[in-house]
N, C-alpha and C. Protein backbone atom coordinates (compact mmCIF):
# COMPACT_ATOMS: atom_id res chain seq x y z
N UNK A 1 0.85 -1.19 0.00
CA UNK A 1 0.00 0.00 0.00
C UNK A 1 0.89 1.24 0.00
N UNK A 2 0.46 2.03 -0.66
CA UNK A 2 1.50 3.69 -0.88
C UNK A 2 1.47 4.12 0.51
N UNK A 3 2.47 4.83 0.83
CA UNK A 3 2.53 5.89 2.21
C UNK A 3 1.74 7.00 2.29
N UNK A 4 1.42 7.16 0.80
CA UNK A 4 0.53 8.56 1.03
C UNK A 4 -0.81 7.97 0.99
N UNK A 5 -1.51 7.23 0.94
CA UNK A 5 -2.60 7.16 0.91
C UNK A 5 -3.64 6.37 2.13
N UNK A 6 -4.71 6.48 2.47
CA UNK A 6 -5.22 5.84 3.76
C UNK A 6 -6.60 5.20 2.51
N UNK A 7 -7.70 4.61 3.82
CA UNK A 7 -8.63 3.61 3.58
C UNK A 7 -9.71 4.24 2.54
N UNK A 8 -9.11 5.81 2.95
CA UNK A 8 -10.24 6.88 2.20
C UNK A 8 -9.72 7.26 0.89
N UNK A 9 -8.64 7.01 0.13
CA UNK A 9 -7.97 7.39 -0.71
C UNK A 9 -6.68 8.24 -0.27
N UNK A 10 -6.14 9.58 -1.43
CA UNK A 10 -4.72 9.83 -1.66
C UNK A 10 -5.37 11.07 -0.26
N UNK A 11 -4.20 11.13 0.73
CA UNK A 11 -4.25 12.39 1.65
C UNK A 11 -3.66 13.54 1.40
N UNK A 12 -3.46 13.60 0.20
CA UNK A 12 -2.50 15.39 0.02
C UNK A 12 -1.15 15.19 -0.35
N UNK A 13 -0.51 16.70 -0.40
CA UNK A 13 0.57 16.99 -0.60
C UNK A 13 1.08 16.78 0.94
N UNK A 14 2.40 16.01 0.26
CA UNK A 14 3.90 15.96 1.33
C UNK A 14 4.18 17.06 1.89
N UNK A 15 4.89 17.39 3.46
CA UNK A 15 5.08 18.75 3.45
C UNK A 15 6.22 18.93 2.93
N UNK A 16 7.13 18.41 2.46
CA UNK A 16 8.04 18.56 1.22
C UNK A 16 7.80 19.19 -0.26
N UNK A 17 6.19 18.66 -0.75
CA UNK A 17 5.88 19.59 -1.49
C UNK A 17 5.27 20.88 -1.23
N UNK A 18 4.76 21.19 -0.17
CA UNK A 18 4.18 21.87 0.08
C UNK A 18 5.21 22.90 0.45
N UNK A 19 5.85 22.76 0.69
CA UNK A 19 7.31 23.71 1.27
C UNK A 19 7.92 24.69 -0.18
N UNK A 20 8.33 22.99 -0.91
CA UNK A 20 8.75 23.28 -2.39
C UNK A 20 8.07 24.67 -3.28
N UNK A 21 6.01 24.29 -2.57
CA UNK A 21 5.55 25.32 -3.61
C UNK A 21 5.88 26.49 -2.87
N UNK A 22 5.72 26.73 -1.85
CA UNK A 22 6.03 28.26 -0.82
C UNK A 22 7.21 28.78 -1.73
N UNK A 23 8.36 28.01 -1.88
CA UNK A 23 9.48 28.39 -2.47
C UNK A 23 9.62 29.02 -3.55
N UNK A 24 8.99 28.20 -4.33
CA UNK A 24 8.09 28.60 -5.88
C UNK A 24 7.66 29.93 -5.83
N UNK A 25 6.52 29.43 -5.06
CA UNK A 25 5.72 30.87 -5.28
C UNK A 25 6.18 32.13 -4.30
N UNK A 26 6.74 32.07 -4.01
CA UNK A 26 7.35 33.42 -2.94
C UNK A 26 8.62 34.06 -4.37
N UNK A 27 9.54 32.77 -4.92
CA UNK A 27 10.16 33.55 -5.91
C UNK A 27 9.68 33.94 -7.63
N UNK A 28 8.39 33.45 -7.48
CA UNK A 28 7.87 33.73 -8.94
C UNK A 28 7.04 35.43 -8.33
N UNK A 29 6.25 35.20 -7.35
CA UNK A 29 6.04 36.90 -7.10
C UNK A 29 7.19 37.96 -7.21
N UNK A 30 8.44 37.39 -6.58
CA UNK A 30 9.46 38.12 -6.67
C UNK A 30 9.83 38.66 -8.12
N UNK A 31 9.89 37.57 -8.75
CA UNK A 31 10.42 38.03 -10.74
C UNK A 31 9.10 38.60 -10.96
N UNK A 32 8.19 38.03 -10.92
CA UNK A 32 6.80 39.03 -11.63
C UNK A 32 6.86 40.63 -11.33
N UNK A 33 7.40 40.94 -9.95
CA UNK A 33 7.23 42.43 -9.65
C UNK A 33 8.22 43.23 -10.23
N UNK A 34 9.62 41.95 -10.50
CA UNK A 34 10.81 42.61 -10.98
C UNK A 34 10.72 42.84 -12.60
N UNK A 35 10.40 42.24 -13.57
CA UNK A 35 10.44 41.94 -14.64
C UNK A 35 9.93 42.67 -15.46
N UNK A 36 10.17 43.04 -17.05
CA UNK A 36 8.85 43.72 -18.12
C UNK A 36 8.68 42.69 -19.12
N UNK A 37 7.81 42.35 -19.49
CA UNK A 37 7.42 41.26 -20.62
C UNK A 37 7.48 42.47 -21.69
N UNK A 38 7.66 41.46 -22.81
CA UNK A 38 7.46 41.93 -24.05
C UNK A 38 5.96 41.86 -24.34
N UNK A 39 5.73 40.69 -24.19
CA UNK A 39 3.97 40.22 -24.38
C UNK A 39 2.89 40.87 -24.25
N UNK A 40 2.66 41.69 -25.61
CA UNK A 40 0.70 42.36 -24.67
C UNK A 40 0.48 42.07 -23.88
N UNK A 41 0.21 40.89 -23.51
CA UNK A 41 -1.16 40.05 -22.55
C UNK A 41 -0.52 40.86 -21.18
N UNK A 42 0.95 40.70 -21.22
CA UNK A 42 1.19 40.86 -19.71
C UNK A 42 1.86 42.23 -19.68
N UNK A 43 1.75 43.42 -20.68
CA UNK A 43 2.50 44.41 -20.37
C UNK A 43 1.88 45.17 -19.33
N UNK A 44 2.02 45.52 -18.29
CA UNK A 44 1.34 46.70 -17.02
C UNK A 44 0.60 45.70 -16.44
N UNK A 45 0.27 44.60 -16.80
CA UNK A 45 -0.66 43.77 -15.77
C UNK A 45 0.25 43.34 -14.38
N UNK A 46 -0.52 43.43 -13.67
CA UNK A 46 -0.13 43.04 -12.20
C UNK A 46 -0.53 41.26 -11.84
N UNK A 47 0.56 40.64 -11.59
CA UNK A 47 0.06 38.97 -11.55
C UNK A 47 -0.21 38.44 -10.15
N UNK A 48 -0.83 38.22 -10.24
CA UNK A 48 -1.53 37.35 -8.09
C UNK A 48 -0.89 35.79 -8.58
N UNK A 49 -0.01 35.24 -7.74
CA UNK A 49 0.17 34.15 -7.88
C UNK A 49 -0.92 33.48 -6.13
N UNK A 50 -1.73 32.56 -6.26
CA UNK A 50 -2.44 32.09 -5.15
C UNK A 50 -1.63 31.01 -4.48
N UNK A 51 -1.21 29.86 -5.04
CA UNK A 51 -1.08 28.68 -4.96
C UNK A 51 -0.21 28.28 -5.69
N UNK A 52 0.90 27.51 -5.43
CA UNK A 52 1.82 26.50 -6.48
C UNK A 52 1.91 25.12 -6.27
N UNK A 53 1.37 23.88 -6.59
CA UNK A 53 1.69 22.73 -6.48
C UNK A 53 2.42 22.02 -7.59
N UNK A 54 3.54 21.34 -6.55
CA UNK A 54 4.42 20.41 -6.98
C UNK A 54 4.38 19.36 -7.51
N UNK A 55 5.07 18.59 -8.55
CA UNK A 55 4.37 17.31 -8.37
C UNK A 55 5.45 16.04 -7.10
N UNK A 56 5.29 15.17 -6.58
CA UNK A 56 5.60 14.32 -6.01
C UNK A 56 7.51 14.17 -5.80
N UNK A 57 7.74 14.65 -7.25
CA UNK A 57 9.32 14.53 -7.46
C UNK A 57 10.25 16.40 -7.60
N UNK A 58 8.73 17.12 -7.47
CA UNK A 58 9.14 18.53 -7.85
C UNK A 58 10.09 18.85 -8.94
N UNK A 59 9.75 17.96 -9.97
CA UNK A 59 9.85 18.55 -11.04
C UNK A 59 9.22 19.43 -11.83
N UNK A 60 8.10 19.13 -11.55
CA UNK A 60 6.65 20.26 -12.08
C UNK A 60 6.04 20.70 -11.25
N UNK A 61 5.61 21.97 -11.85
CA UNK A 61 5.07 23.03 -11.02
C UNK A 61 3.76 23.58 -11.54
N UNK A 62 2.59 23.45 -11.08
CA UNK A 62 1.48 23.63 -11.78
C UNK A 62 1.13 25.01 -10.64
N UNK A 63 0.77 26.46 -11.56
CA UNK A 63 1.37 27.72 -10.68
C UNK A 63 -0.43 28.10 -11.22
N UNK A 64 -1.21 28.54 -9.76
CA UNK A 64 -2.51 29.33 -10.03
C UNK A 64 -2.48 30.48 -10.37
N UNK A 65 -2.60 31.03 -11.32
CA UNK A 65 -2.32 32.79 -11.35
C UNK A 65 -3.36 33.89 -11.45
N UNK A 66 -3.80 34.84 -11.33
CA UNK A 66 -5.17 35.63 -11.95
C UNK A 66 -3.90 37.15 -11.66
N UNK A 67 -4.95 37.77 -12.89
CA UNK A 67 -4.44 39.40 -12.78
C UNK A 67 -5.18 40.16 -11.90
N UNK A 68 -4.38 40.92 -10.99
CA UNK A 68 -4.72 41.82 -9.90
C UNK A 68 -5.65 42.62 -10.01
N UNK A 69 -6.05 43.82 -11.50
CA UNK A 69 -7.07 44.21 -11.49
C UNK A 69 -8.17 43.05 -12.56
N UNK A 70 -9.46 43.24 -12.35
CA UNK A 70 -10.27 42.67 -12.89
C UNK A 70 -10.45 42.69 -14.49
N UNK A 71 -9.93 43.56 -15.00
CA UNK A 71 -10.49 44.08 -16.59
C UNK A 71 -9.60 42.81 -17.48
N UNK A 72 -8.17 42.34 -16.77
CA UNK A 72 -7.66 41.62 -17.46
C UNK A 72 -8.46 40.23 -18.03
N UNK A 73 -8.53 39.07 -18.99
CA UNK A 73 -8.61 37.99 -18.73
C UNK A 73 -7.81 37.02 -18.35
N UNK A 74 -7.92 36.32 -16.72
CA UNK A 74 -7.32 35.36 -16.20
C UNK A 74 -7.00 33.80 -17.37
N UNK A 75 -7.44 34.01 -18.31
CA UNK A 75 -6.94 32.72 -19.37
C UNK A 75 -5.89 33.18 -20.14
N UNK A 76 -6.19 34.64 -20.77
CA UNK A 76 -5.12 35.31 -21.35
C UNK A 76 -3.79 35.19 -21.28
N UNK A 77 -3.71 36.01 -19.62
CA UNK A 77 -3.06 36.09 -19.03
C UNK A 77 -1.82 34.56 -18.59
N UNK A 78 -2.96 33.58 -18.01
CA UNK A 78 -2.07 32.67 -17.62
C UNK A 78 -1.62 31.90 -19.16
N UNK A 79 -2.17 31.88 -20.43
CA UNK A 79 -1.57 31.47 -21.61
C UNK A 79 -0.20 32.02 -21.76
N UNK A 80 -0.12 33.99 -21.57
CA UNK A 80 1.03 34.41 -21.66
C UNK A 80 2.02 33.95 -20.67
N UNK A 81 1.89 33.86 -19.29
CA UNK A 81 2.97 33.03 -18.86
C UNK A 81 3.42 31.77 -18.83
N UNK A 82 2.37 30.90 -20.23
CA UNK A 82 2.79 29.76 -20.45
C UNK A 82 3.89 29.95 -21.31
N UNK A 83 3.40 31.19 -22.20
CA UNK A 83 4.68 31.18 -23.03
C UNK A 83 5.89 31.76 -22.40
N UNK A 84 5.97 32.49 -21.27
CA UNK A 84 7.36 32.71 -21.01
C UNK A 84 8.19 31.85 -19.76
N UNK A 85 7.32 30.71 -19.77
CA UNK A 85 7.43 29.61 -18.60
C UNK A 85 9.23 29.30 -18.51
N UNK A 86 9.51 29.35 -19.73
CA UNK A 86 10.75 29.35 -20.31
C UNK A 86 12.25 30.11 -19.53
N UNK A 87 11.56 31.37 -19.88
CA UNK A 87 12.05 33.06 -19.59
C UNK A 87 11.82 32.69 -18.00
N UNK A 88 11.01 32.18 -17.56
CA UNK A 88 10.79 32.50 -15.94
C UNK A 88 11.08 31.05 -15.46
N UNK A 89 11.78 29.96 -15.91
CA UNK A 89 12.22 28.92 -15.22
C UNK A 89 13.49 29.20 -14.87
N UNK A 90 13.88 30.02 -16.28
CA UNK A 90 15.34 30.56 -15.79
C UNK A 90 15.83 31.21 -14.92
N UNK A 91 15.14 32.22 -14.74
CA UNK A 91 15.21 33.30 -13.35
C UNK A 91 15.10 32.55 -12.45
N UNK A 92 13.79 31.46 -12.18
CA UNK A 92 13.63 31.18 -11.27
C UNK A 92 14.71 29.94 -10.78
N UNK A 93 15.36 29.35 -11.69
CA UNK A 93 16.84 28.66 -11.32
C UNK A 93 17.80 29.77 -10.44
N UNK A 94 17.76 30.63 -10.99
CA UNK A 94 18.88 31.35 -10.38
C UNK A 94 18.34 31.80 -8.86
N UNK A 95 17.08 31.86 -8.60
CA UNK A 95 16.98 32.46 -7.32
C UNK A 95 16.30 31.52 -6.47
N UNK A 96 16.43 30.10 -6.82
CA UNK A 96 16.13 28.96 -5.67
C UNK A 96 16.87 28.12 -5.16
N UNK A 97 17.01 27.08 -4.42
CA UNK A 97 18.26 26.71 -4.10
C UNK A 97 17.14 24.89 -4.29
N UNK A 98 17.19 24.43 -5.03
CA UNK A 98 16.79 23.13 -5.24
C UNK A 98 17.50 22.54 -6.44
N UNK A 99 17.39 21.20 -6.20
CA UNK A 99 18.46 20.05 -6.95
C UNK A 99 17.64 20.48 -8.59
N UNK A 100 16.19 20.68 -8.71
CA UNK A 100 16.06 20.78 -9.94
C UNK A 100 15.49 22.06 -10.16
N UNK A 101 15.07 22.55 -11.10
CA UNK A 101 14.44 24.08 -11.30
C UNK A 101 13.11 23.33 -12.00
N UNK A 102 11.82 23.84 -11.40
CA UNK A 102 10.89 22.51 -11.44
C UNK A 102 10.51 23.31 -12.99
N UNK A 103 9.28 22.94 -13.67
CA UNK A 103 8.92 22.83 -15.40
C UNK A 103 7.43 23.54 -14.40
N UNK A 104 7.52 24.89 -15.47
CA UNK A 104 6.24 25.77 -14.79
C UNK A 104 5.28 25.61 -15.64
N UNK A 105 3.82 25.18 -15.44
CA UNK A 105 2.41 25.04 -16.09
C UNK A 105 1.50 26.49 -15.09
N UNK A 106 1.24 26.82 -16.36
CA UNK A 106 0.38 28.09 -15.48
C UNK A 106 -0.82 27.89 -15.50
N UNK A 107 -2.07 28.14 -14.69
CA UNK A 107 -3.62 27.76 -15.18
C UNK A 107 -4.10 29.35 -14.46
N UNK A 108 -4.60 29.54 -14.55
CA UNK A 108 -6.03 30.63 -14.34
C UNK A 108 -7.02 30.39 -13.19
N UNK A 109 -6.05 31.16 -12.15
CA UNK A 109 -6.72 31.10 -10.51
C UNK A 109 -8.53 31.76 -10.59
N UNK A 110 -9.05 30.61 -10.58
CA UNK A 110 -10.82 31.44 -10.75
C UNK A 110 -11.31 30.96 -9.21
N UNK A 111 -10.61 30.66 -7.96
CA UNK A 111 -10.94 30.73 -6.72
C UNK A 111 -11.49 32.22 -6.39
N UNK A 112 -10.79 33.31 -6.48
CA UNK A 112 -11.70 34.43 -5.84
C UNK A 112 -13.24 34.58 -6.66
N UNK A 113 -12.65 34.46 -7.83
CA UNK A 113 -14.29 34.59 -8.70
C UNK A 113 -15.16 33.98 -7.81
N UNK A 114 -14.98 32.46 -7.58
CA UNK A 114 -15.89 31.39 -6.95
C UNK A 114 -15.96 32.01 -5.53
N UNK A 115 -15.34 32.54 -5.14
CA UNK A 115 -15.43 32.59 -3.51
C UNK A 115 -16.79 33.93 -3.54
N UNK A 116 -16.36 34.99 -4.51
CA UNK A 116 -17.35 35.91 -4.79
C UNK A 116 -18.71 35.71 -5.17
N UNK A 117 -18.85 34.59 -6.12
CA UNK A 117 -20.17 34.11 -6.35
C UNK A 117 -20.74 33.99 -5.70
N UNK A 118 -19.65 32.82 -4.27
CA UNK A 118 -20.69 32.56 -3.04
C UNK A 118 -21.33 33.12 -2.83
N UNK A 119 -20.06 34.03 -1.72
CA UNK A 119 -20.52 35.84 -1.09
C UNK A 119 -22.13 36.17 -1.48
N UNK A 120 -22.11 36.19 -2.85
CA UNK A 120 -22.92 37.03 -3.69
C UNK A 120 -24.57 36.39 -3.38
N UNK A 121 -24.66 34.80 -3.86
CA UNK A 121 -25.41 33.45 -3.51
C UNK A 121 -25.84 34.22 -1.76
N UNK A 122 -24.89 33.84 -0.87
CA UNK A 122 -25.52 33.92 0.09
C UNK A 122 -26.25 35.09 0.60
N UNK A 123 -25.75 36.34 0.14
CA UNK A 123 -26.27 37.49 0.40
C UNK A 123 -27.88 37.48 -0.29
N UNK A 124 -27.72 36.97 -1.10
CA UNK A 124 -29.09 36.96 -2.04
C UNK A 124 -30.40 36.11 -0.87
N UNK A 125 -29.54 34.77 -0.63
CA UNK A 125 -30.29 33.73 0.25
C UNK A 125 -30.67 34.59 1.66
N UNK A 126 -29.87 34.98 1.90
CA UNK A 126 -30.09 36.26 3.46
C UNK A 126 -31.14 37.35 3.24
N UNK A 127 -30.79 37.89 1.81
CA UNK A 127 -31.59 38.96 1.89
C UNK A 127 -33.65 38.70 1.60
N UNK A 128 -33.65 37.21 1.15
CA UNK A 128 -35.04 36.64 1.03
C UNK A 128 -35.31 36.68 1.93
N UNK A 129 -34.73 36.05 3.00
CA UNK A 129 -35.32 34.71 4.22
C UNK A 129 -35.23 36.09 4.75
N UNK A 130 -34.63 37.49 4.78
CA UNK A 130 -35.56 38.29 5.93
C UNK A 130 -33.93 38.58 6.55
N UNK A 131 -32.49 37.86 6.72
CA UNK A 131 -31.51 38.35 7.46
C UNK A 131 -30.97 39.09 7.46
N UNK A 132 -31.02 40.63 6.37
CA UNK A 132 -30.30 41.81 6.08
C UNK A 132 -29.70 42.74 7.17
N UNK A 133 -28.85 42.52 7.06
CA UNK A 133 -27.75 43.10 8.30
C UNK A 133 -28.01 44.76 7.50
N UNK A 134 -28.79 45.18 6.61
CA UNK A 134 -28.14 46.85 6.03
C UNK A 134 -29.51 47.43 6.87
């Protein structure tokens, strides 16, 4: 039977990976604030990195991203740093201290969207049933 897994299925990330992504993502904010793309998509945009998971061997790095103000599109956006995944593995070699420089996949952080919907959902459900705090 695997170590990572119990009666209920797989239990998560290692805190080895979980460490790994902190690492990640603490130095990919770092180059994002430092850097200018050539790329429309990302010229003046501001990048939110949320989340980075590793995979098992931290070779890959699957990185959540959305743009800071809203007007951008979060698919756009994370397409353009697919293309400079390249440009930013490199940097990010130079400013981590791990055996490999992991292979960056970017996707399109739509957690706040969802968290807002809720928000939005429940306020609606409150404001029927009579609970309006205004």
């Amino acid at each position: 039977m695997n170590k990572r897994t119990n009666n209920s299925g797989p239990i998560g990330p290692t805190q080895r990976q979980l460490r790994a992504g902190e690492l990640v993502r603490h130095a990919l904010v770092d180059i994002l604030a430092r850097e200018e793309f050539r790329d429309p998509e990302l010229q003046g945009v501001t990048v939110t990195i949320g989340e980075v998971r590793t995979s098992p061997d931290l070779k890959h790095a699957t990185v959540f991203c959305s743009p800071l103000v809203g007007s951008e599109d979060p698919d756009a956006v994370a397409g353009a740093l697919n293309r400079a995944a390249s440009f930013l593995r490199g940097k990010l070699g130079r400013k981590i201290d791990m055996k490999f420089t992991p292979q960056l996949r970017f996707l399109a952080d739509t957690s706040y969207d969802d968290a807002n919907n809720m928000d939005r959902l429940l306020d609606e459900v409150a404001h029927r049933e009579g609970f309006d705090n205004d």
